[in-house]
Protein backbone atom coordinates (compact mmCIF):
# COMPACT_ATOMS: atom_id res chain seq x y z
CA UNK A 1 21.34 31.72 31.91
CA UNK A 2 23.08 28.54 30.57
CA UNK A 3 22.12 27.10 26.77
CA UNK A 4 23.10 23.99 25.66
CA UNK A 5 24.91 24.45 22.90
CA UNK A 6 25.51 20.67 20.47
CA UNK A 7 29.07 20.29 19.25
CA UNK A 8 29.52 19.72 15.66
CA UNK A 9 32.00 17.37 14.61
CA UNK A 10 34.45 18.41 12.38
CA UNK A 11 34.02 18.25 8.29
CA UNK A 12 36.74 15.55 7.74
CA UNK A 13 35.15 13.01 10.92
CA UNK A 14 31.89 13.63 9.20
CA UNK A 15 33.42 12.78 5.47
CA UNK A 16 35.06 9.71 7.03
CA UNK A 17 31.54 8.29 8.94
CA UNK A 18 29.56 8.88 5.60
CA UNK A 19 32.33 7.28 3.52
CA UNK A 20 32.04 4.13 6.07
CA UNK A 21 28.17 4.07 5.94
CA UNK A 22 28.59 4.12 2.05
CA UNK A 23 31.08 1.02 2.37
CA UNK A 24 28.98 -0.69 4.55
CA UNK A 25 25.85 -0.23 2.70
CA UNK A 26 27.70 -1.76 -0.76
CA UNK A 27 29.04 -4.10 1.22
CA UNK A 28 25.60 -5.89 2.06
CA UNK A 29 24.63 -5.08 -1.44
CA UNK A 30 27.23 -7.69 -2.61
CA UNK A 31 25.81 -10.60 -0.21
CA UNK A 32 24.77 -12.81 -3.27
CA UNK A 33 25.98 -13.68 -6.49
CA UNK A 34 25.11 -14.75 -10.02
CA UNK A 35 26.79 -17.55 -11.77
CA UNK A 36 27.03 -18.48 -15.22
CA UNK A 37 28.92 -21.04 -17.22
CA UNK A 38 28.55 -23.97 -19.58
CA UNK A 39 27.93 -27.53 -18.60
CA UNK A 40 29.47 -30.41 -20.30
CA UNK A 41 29.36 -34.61 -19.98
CA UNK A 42 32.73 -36.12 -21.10
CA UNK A 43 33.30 -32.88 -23.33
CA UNK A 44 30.15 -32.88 -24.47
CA UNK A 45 27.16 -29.81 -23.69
CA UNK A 46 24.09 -31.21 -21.91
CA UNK A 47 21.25 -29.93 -24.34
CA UNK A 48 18.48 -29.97 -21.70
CA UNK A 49 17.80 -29.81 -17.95
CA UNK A 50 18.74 -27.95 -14.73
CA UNK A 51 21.72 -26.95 -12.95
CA UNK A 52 20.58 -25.84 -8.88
CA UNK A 53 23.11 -24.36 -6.45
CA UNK A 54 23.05 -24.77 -2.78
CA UNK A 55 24.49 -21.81 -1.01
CA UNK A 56 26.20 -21.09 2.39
CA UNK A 57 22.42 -19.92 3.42
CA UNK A 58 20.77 -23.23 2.53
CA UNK A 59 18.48 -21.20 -0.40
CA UNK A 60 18.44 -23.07 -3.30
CA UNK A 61 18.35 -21.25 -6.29
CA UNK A 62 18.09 -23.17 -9.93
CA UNK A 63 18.31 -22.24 -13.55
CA UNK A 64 17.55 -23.95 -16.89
CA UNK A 65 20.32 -25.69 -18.73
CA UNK A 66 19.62 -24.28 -22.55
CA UNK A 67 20.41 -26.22 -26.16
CA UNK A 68 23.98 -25.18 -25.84
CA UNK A 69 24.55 -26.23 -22.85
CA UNK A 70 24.68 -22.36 -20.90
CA UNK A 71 23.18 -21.71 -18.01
CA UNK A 72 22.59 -18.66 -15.69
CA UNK A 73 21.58 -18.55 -11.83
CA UNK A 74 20.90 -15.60 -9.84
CA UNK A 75 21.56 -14.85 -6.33
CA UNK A 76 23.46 -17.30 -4.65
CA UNK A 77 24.78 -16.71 -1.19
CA UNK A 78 28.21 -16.01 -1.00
CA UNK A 79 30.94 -18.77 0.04
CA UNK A 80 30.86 -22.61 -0.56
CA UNK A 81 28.10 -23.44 -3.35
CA UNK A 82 26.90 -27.28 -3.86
CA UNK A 83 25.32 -27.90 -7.03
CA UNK A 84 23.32 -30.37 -8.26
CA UNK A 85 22.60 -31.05 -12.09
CA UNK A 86 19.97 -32.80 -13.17
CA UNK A 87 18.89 -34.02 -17.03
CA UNK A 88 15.56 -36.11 -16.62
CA UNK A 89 14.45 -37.65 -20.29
CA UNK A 90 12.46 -34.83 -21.82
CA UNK A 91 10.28 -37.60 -23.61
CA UNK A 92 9.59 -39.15 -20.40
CA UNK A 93 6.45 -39.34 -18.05
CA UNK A 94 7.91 -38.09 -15.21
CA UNK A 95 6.27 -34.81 -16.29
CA UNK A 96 2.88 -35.17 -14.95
CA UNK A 97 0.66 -32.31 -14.90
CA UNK A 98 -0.76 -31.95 -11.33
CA UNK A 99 -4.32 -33.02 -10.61
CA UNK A 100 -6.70 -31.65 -7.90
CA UNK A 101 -8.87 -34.22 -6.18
CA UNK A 102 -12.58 -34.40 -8.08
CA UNK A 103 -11.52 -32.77 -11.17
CA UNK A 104 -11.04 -34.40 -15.08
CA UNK A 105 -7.75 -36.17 -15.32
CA UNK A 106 -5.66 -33.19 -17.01
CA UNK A 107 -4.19 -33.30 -20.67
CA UNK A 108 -0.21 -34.05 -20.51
CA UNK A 109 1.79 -31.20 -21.10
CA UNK A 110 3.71 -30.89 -24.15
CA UNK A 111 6.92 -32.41 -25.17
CA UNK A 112 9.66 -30.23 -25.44
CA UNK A 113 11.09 -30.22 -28.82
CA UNK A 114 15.20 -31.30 -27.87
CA UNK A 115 17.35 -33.03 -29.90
CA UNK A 116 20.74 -34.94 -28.92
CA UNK A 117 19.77 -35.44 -25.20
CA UNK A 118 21.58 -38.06 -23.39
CA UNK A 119 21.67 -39.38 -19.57
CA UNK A 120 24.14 -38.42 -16.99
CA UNK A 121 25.10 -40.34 -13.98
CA UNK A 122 22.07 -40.07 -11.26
CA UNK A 123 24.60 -39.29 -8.80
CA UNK A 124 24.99 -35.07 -10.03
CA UNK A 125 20.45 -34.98 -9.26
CA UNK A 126 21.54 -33.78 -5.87
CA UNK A 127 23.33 -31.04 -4.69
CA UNK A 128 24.88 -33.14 -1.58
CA UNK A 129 25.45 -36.03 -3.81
CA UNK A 130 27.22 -34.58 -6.60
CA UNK A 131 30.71 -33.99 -5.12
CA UNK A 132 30.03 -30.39 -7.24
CA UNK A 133 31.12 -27.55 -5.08
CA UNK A 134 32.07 -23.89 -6.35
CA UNK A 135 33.39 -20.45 -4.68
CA UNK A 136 30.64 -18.50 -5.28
CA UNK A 137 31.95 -14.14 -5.24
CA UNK A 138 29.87 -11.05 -5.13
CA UNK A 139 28.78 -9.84 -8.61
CA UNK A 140 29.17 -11.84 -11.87
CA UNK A 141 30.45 -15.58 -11.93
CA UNK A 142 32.00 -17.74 -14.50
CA UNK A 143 31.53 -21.19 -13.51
CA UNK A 144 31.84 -24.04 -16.46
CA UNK A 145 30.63 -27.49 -14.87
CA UNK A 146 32.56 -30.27 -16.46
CA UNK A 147 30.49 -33.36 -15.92
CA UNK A 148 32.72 -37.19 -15.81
């Protein structure tokens, strides 16, 4: 009577295939990255607003600008990054709570308490405007964005 009997690879093919599958799998694990940095205007830190990347993907993915001017982003496709910077007025009106139709006009939100905010050029609102563009590696990114 014949058995079928299943071959077994040897231990060192198997050690190489599950060292590949490990490579592979951190490989896709590095597919985004995060970016932080500093953003300035003539040498000076923005105080307020937002800085949004663009990646390779399309995915736009923003982060707050804080009172030193740092900012951090997380998970940005890897490759060419557009980014877009924007520093509305924090006193202005443009911040206008939404309203559903029917309902009581709603309260405006509160101010946000920022001193030594200034304008940049409108051009750096948009991430295909800006003429901003930045390598964007797996893991951790240091990306200072010097304003003119």
């Amino acid at each position: 009577m014949f058995t079928a009997r299943r071959a077994q690879a040897p231990p060192r093919f198997r050690a190489v295939v599950w060292l590949s599958v490990l490579a592979l799998a951190a490989a896709g694990c590095q597919s985004k990255g995060d970016v932080a940095g500093k953003v300035t205007y003539k040498g000076k830190p923005l105080v307020w607003g937002t800085v949004t990347f663009e990646g390779k993907d399309g995915g736009l993915h923003s982060g707050n600008i804080g009172s030193d001017g740092s900012y951090s982003v997380s998970g940005v496709a890897l490759g060419e990054a557009k980014v877009a910077v924007s520093s509305i007025n924090p006193k202005s009106n443009d911040f206008v709570a939404i309203q559903r139709e029917g309902s009581k006009k709603p309260k405006p939100p509160p101010r946000p308490a920022v001193t030594g905010w200034f304008p940049i050029p409108e051009k750096y609102d948009t991430p295909y405007k800006s003429g901003l563009v930045y390598a964007i590696k797996g893991g951790e990114n240091k990306i200072d964005i010097e304003l003119e």
